[in-house]
C-alpha atoms as a PDB file:
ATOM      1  CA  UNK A   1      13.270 -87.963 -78.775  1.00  0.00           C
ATOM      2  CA  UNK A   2      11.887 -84.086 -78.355  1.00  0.00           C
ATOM      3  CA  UNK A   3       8.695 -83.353 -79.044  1.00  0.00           C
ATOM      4  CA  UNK A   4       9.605 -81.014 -81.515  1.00  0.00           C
ATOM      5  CA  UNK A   5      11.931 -83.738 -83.650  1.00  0.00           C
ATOM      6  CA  UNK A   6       8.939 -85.985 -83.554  1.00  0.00           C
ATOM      7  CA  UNK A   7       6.537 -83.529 -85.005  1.00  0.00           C
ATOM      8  CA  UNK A   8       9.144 -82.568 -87.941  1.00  0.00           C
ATOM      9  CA  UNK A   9       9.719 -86.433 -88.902  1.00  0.00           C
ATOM     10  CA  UNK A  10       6.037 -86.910 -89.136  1.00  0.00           C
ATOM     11  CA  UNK A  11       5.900 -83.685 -91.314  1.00  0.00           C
ATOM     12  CA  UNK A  12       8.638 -84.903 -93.548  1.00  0.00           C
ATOM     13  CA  UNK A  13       6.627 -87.960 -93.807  1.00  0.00           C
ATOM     14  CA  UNK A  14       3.157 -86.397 -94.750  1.00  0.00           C
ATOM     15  CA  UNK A  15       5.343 -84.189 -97.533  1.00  0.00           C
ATOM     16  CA  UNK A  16       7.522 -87.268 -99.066  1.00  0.00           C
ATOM     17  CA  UNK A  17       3.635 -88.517 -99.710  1.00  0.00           C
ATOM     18  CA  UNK A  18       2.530 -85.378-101.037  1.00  0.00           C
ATOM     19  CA  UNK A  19       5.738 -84.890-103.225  1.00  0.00           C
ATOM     20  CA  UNK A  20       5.330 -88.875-104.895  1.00  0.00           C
ATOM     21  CA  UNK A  21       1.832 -88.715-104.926  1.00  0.00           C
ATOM     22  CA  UNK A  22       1.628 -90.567-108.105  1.00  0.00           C
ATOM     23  CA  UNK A  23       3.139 -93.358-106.886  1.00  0.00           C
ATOM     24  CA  UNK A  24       1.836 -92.996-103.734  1.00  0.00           C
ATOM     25  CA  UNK A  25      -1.506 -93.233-105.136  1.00  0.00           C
ATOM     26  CA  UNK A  26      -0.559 -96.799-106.621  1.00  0.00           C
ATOM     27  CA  UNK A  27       0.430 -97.990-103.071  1.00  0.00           C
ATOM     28  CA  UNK A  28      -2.881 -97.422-101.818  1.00  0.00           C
ATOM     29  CA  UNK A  29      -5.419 -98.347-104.529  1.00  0.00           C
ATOM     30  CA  UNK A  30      -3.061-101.734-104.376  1.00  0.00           C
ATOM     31  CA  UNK A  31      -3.250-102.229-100.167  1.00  0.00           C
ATOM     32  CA  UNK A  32      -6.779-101.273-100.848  1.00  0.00           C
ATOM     33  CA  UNK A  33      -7.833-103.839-103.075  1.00  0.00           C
ATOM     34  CA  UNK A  34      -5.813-106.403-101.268  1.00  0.00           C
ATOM     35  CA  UNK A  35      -8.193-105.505 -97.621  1.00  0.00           C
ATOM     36  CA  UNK A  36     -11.298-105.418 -99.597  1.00  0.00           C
ATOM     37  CA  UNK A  37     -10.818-109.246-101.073  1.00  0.00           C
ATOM     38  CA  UNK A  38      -9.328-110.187 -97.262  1.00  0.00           C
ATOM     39  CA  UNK A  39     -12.924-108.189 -96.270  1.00  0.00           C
ATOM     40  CA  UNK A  40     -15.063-110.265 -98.906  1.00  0.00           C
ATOM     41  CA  UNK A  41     -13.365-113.570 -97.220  1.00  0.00           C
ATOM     42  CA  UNK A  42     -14.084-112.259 -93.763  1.00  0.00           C
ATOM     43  CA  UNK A  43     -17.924-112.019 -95.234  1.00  0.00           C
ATOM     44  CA  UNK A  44     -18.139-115.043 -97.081  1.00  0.00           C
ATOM     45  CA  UNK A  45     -16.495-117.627 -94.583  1.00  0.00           C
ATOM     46  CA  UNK A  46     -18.231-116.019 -91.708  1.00  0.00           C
ATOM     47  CA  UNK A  47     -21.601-115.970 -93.507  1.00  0.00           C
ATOM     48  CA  UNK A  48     -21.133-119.713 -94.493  1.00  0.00           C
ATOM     49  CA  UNK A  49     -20.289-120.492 -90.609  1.00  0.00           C
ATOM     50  CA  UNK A  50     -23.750-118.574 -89.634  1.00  0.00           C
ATOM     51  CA  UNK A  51     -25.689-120.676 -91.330  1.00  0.00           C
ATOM     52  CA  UNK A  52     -24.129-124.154 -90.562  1.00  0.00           C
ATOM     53  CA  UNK A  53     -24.727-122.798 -86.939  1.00  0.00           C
ATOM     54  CA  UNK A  54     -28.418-121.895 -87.515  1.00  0.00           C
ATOM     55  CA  UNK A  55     -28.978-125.123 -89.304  1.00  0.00           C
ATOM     56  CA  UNK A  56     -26.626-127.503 -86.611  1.00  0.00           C
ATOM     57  CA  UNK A  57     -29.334-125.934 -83.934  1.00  0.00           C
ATOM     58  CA  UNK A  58     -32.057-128.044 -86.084  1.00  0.00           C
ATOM     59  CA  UNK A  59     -29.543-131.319 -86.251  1.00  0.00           C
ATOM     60  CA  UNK A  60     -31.986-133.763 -84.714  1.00  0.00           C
ATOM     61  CA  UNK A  61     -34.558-132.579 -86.564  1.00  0.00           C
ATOM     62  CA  UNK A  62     -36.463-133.678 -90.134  1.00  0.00           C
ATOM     63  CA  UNK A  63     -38.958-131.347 -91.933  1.00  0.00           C
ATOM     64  CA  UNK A  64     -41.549-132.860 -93.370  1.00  0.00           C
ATOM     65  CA  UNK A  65     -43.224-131.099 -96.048  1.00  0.00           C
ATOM     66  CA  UNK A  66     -46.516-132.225 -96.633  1.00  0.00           C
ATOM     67  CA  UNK A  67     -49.359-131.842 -99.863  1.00  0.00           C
ATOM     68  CA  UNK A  68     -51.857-129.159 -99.639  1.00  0.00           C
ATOM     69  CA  UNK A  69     -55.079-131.329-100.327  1.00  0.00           C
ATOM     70  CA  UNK A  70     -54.769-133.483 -97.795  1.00  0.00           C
ATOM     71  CA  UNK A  71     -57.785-132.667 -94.871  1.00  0.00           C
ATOM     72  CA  UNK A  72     -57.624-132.969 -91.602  1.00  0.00           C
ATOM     73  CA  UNK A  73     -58.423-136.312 -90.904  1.00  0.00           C
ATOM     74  CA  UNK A  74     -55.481-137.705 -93.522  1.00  0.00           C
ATOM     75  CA  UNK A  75     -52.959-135.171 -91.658  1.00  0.00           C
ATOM     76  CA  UNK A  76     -53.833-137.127 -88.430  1.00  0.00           C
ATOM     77  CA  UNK A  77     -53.213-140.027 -90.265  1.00  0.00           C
ATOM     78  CA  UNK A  78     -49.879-139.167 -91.938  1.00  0.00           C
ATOM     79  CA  UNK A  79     -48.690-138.142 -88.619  1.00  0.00           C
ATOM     80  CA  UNK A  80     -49.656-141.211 -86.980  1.00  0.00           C
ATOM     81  CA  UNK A  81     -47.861-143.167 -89.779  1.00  0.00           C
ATOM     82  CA  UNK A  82     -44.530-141.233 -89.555  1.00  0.00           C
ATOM     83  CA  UNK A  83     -44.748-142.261 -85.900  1.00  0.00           C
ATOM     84  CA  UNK A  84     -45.307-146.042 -86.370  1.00  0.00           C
ATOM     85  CA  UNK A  85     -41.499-145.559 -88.000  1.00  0.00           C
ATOM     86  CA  UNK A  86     -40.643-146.226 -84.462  1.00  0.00           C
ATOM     87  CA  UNK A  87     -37.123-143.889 -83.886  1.00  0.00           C
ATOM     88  CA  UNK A  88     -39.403-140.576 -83.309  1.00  0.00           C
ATOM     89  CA  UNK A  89     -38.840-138.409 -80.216  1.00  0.00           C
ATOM     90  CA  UNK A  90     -42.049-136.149 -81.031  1.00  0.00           C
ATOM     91  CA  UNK A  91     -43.935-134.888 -84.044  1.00  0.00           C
ATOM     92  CA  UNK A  92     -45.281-131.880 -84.459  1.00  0.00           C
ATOM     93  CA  UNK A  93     -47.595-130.339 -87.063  1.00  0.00           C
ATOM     94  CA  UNK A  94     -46.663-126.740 -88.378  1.00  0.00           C
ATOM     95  CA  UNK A  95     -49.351-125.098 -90.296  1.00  0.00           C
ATOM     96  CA  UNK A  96     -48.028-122.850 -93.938  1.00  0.00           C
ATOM     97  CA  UNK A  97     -49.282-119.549 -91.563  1.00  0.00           C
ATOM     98  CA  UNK A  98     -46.900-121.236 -88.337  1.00  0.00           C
ATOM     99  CA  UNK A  99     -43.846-121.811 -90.850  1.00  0.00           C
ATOM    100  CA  UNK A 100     -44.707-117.629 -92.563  1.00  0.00           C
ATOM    101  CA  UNK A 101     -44.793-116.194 -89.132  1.00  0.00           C
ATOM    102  CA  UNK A 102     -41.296-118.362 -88.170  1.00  0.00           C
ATOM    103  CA  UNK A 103     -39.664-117.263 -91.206  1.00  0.00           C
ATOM    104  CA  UNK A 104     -40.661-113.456 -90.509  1.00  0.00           C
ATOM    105  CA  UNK A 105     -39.578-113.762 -86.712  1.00  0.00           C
ATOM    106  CA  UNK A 106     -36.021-115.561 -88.121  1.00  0.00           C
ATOM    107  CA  UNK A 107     -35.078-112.240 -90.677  1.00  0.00           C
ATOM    108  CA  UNK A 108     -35.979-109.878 -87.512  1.00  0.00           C
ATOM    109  CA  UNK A 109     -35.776-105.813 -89.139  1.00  0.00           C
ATOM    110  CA  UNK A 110     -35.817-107.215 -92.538  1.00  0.00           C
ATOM    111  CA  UNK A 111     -39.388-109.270 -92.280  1.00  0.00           C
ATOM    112  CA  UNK A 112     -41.203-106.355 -94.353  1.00  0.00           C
ATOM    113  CA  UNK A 113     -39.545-108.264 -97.417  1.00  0.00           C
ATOM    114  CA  UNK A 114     -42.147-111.109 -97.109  1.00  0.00           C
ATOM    115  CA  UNK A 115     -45.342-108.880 -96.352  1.00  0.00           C
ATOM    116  CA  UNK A 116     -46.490-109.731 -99.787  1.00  0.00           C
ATOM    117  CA  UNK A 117     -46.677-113.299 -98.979  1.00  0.00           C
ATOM    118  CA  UNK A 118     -49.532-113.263 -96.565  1.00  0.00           C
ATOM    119  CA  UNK A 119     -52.169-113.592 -98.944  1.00  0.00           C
ATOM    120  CA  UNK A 120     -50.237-115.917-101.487  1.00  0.00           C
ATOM    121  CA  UNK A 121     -48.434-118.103 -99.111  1.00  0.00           C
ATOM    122  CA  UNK A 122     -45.691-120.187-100.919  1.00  0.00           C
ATOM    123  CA  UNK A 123     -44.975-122.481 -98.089  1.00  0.00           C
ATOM    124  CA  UNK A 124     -46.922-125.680 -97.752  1.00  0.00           C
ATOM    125  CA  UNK A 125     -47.709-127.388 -94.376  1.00  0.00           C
ATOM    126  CA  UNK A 126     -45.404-129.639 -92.853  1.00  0.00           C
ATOM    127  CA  UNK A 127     -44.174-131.685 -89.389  1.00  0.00           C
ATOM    128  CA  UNK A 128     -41.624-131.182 -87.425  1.00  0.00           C
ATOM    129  CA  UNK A 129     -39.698-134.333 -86.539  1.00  0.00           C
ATOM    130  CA  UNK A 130     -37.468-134.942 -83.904  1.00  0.00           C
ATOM    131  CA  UNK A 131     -35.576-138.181 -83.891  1.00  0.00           C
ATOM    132  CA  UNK A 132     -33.844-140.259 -80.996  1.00  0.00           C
ATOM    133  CA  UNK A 133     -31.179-141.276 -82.299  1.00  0.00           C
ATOM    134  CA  UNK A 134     -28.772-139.149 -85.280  1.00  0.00           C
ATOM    135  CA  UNK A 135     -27.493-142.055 -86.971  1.00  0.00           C
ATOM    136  CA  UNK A 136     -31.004-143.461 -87.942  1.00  0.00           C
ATOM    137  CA  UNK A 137     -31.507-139.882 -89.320  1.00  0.00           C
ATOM    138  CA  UNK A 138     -31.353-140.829 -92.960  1.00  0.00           C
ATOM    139  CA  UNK A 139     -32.892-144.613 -92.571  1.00  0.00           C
ATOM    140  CA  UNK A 140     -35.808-142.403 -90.726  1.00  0.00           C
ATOM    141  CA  UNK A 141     -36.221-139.713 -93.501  1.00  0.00           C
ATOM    142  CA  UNK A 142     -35.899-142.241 -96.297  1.00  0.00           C
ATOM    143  CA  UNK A 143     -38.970-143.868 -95.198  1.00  0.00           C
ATOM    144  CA  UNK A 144     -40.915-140.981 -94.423  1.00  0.00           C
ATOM    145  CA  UNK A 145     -40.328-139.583 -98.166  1.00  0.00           C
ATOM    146  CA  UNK A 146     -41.680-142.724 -99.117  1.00  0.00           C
ATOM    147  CA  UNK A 147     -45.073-142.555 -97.763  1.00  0.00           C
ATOM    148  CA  UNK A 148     -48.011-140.704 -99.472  1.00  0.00           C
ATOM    149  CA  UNK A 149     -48.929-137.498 -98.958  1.00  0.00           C
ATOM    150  CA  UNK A 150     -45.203-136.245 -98.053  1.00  0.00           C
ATOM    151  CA  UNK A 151     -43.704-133.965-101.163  1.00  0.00           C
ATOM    152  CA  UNK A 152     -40.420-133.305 -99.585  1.00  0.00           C
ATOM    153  CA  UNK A 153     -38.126-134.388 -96.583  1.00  0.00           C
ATOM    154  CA  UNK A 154     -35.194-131.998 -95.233  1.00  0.00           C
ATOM    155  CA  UNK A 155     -32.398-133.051 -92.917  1.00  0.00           C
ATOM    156  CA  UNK A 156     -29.980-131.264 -92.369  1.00  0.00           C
ATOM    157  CA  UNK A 157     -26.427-133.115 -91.644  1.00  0.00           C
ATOM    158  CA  UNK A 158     -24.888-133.262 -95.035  1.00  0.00           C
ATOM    159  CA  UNK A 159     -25.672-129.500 -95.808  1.00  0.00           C
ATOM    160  CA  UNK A 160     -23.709-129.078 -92.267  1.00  0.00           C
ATOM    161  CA  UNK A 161     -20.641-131.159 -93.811  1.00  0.00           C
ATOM    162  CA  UNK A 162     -20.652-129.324 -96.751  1.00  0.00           C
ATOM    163  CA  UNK A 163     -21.176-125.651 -95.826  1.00  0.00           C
ATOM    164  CA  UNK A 164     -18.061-126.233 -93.133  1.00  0.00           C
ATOM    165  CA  UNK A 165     -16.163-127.901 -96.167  1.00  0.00           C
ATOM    166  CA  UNK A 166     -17.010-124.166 -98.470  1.00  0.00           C
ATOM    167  CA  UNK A 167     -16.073-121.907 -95.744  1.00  0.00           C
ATOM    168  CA  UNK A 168     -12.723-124.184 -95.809  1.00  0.00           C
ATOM    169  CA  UNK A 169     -12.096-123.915 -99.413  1.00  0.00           C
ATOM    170  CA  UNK A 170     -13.290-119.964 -98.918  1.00  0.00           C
ATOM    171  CA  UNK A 171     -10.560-119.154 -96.126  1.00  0.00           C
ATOM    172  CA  UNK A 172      -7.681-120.867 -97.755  1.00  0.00           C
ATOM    173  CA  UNK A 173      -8.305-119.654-101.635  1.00  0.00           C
ATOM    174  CA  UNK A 174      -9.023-116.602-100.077  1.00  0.00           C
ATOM    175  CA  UNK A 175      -6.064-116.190 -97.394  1.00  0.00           C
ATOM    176  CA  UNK A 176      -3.825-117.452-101.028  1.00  0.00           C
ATOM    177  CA  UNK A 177      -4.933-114.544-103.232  1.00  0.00           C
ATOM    178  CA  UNK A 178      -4.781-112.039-100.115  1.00  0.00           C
ATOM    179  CA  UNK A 179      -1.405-113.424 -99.445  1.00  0.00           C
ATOM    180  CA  UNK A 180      -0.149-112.603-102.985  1.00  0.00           C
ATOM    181  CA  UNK A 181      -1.329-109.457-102.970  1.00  0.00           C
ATOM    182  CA  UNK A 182       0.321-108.236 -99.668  1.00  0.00           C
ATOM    183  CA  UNK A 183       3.658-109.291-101.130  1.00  0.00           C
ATOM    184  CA  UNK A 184       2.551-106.838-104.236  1.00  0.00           C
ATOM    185  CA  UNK A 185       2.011-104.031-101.780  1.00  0.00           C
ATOM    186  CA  UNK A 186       4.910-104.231 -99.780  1.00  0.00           C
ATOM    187  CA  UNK A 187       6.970-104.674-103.124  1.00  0.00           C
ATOM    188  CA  UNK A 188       4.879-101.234-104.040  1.00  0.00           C
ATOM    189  CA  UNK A 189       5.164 -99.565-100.688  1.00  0.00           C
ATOM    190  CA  UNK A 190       8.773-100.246-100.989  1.00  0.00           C
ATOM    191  CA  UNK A 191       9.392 -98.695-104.612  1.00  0.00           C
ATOM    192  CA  UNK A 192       7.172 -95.931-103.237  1.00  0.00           C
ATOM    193  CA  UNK A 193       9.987 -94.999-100.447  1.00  0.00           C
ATOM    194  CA  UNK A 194      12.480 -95.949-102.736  1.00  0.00           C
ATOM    195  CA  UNK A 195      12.100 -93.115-104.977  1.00  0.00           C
ATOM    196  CA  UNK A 196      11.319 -90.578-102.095  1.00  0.00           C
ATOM    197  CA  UNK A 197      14.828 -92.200-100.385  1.00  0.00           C
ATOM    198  CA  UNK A 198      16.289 -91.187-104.218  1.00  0.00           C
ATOM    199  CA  UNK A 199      14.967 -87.805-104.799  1.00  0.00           C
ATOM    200  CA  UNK A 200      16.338 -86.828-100.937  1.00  0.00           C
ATOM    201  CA  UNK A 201      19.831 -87.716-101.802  1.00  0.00           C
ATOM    202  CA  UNK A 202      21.278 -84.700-101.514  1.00  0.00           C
ATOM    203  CA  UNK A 203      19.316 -83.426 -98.736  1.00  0.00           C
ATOM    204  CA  UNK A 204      20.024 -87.123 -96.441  1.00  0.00           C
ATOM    205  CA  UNK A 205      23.839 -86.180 -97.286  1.00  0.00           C
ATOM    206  CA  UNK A 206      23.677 -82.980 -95.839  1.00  0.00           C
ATOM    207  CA  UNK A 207      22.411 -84.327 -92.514  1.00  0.00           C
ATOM    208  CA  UNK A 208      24.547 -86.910 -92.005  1.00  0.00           C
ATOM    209  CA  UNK A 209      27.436 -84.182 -92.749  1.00  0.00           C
ATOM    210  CA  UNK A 210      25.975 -82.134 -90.060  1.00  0.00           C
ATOM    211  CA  UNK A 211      25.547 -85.009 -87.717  1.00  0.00           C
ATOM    212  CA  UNK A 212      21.669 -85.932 -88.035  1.00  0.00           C
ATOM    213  CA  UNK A 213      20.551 -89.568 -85.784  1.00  0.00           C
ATOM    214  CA  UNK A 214      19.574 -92.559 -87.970  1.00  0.00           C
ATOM    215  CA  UNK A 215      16.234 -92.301 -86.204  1.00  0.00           C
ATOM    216  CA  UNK A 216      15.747 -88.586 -87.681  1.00  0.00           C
ATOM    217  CA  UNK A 217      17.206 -89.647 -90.931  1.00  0.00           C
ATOM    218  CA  UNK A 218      15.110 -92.918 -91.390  1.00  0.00           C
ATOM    219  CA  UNK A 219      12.136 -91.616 -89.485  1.00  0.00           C
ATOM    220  CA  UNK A 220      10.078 -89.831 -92.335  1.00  0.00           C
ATOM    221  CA  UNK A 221      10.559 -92.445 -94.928  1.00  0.00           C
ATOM    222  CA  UNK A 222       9.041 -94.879 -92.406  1.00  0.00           C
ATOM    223  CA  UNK A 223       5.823 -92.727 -91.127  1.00  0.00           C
ATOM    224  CA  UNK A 224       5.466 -92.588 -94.875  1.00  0.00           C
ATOM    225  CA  UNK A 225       5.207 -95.980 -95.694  1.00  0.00           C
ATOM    226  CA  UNK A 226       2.693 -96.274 -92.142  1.00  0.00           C
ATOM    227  CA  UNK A 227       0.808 -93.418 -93.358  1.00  0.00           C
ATOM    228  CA  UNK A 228      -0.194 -94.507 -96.911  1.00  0.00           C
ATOM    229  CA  UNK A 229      -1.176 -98.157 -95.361  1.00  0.00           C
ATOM    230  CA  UNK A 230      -3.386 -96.067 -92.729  1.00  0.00           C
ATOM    231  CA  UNK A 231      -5.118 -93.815 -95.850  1.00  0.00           C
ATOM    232  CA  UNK A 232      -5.719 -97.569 -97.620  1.00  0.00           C
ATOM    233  CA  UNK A 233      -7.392 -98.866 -94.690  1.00  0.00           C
ATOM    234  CA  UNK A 234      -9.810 -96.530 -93.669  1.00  0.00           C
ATOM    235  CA  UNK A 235     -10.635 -95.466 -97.179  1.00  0.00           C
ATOM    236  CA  UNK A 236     -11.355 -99.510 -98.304  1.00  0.00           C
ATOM    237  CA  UNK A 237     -13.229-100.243 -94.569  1.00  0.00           C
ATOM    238  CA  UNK A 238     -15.437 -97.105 -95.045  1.00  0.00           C
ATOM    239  CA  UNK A 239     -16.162 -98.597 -98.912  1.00  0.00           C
ATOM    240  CA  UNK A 240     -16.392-102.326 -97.763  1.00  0.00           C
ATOM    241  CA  UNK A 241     -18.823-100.948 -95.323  1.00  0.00           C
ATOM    242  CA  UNK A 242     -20.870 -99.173 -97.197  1.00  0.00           C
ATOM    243  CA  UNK A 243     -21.096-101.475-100.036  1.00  0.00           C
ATOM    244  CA  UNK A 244     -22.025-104.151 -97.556  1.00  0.00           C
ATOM    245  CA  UNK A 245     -24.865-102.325 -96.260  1.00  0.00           C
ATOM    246  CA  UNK A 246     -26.135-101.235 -99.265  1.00  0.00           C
ATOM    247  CA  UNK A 247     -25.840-105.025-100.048  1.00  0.00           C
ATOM    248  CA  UNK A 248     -27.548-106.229 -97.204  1.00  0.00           C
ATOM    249  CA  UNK A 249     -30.749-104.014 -96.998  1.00  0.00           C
ATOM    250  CA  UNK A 250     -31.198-103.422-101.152  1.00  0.00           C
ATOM    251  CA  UNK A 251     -29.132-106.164-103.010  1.00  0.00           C
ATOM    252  CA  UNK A 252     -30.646-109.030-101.850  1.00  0.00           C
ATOM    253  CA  UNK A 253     -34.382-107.960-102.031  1.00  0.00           C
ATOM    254  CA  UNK A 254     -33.235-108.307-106.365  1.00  0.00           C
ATOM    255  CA  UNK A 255     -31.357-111.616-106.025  1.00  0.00           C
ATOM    256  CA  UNK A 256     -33.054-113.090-103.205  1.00  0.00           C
ATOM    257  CA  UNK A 257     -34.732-112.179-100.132  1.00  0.00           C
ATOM    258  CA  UNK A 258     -34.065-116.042 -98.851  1.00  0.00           C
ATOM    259  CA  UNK A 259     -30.299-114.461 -98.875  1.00  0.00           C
ATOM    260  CA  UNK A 260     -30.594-112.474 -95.809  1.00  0.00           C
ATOM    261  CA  UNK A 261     -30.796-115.498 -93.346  1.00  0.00           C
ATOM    262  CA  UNK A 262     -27.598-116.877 -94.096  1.00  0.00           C
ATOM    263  CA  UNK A 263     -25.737-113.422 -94.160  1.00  0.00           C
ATOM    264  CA  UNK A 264     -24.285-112.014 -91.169  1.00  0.00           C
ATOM    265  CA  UNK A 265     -25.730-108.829 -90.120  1.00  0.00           C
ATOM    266  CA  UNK A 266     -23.370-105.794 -91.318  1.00  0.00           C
ATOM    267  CA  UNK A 267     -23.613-103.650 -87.794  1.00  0.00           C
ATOM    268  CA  UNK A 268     -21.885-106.851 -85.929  1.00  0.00           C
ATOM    269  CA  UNK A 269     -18.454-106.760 -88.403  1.00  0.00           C
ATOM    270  CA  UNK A 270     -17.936-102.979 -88.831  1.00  0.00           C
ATOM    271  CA  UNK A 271     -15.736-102.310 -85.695  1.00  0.00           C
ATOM    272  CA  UNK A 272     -13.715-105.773 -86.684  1.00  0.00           C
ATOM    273  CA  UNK A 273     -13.149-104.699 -90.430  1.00  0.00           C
ATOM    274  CA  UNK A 274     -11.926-101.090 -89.309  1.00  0.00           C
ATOM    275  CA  UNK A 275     -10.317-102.931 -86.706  1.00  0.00           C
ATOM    276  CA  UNK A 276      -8.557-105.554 -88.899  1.00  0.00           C
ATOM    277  CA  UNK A 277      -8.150-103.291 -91.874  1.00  0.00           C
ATOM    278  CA  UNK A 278      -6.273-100.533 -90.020  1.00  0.00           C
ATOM    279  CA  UNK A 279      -3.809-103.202 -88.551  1.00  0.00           C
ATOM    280  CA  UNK A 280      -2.922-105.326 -91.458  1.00  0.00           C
ATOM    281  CA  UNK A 281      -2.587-101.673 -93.648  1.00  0.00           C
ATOM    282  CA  UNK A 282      -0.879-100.117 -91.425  1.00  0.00           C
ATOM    283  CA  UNK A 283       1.263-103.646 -91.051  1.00  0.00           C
ATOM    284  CA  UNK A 284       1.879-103.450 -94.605  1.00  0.00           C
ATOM    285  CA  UNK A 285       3.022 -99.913 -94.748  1.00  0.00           C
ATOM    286  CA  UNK A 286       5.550-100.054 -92.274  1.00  0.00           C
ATOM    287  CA  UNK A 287       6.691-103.520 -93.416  1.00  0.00           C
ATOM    288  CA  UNK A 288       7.259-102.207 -96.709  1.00  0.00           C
ATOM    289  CA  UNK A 289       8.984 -98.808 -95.896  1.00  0.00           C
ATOM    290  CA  UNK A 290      11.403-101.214 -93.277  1.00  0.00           C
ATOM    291  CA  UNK A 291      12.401-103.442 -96.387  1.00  0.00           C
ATOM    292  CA  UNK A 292      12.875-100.635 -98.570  1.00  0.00           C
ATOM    293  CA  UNK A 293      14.735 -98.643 -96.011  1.00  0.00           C
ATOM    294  CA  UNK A 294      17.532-101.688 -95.391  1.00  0.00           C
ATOM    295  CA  UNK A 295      17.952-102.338 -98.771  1.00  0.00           C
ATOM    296  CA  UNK A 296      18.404 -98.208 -99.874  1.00  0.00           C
ATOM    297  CA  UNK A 297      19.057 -96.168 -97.207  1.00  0.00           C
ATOM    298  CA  UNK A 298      22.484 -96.650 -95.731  1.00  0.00           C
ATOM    299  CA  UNK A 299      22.991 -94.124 -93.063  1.00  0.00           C
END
């Protein structure tokens, strides 16, 4: 195909969206929404997995949070109690100041959110335990909650299980809805050529009397349908994106700052949104303007 063929088909194309804008308008808000809900999945289930992998790095492990008016003396001899459990591979006390620093060091560029928390530290002081053996996890920290002095005792298997169990439910009610949706923008897509293939009747008769290709023929409708998908996509990654970030760095100081550990960091998915969003729109486009031009356009 000339050079000069393939720049008038992808005119025609730019001018069939131009001349059903309304409807063309429709197609994209509707690919649109349907990236942004795949994008809030991508989020959500990848979030989810981010923190069952922070918290499987601390699988042999049992924090033990202890009162604050115990003295020195009684911490020596809680610790020395939680070790005649028998089952412990070390013990380790971590001061309220120890655990403040960790948690700062853990949220990296956003660990000015707990600079108010140096004078009026929340956290109480606690031991980190490390077990032999995983299966006596729960035996061990059953009988560690029981002794006094110890206010709370976190392990962290079953929140494993059950965050891997969310992100499941997350991908597949999630991949359903985006699913639906797709087949509502191809459906849309292919009205959307449908009419353009109708209001060019006379003009697609005129070059098939005068001996116009299929490809030339067929070739606007479907850079068309590609073209709106590509608009969608870049239009809901740049909003996804910025609504993320603003998210991110300002959302969760109002809901929670505790939220920014288990979310994944915004700069690591941009190029895979743009990425993923300009495929599947650009997918869906041309999908749609193929369906519509089979079923329409006989040439």
């Amino acid at each position: 195909m000339k050079l000069r063929v393939l720049k008038n088909i992808i005119k025609q194309g730019f001018q069939g969206v131009w001349r059903n804008r309304g409807m063309s308008g429709v197609s994209v808000l509707s690919i649109g929404i349907v990236l942004m809900i795949l994008g809030l999945v991508l989020i959500l289930a990848l979030s989810v997995n981010k923190l069952a992998t922070d918290t499987n790095k601390m699988i042999d492990q049992i924090d033990v949070f202890i009162s604050d008016d115990l003295d020195v003396e009684e911490i020596k001899a809680l610790s020395d109690k939680i070790v005649s459990i028998g089952g412990i591979k070390s013990i380790k006390f971590k001061s309220r100041d120890e655990g403040l620093k960790e948690l700062k060091a853990s949220w990296e560029d956003n660990a000015w959110l707990l600079d108010g928390y140096d004078e009026k530290n929340p956290l109480p002081n606690s031991f980190v335990v490390r077990i032999n053996d995983i299966n006596d996890a729960k035996t061990i920290t059953k009988r560690i909650g029981e002794i006094d002095g110890v206010i709370l005792v976190n392990f962290f298997a079953d929140e494993i299980d059950q965050m891997l169990k969310i992100s499941k439910y997350i991908k597949i009610g999630g991949l359903a809805v985006v699913v639906f949706l797709t087949i509502i923008s191809i459906f849309l897509i292919s009205n959307t050529i449908k009419l353009a293939v109708n209001s060019r009747q006379e003009e697609i008769s005129i070059m098939k009397w005068v001996g116009a290709t299929n490809g030339y023929i067929k070739g606007p409708f479907f850079i068309e349908g590609v073209f709106l998908g590509l608009i969608a996509s870049v239009i809901a990654a740049a909003i996804m994106c910025l609504m993320y970030k603003y998210f991110y760095t300002t959302g969760t100081v109002d809901i929670s700052p505790m939220l920014l550990s288990a979310l994944v960091k915004p700069e690591l998915i941009y190029q895979d949104l743009f990425i993923i969003f300009i495929t599947l729109g650009v997918g869906i486009g041309a999908l749609g303007s193929l369906i519509s031009l089979k079923k329409f356009l006989k040439v």
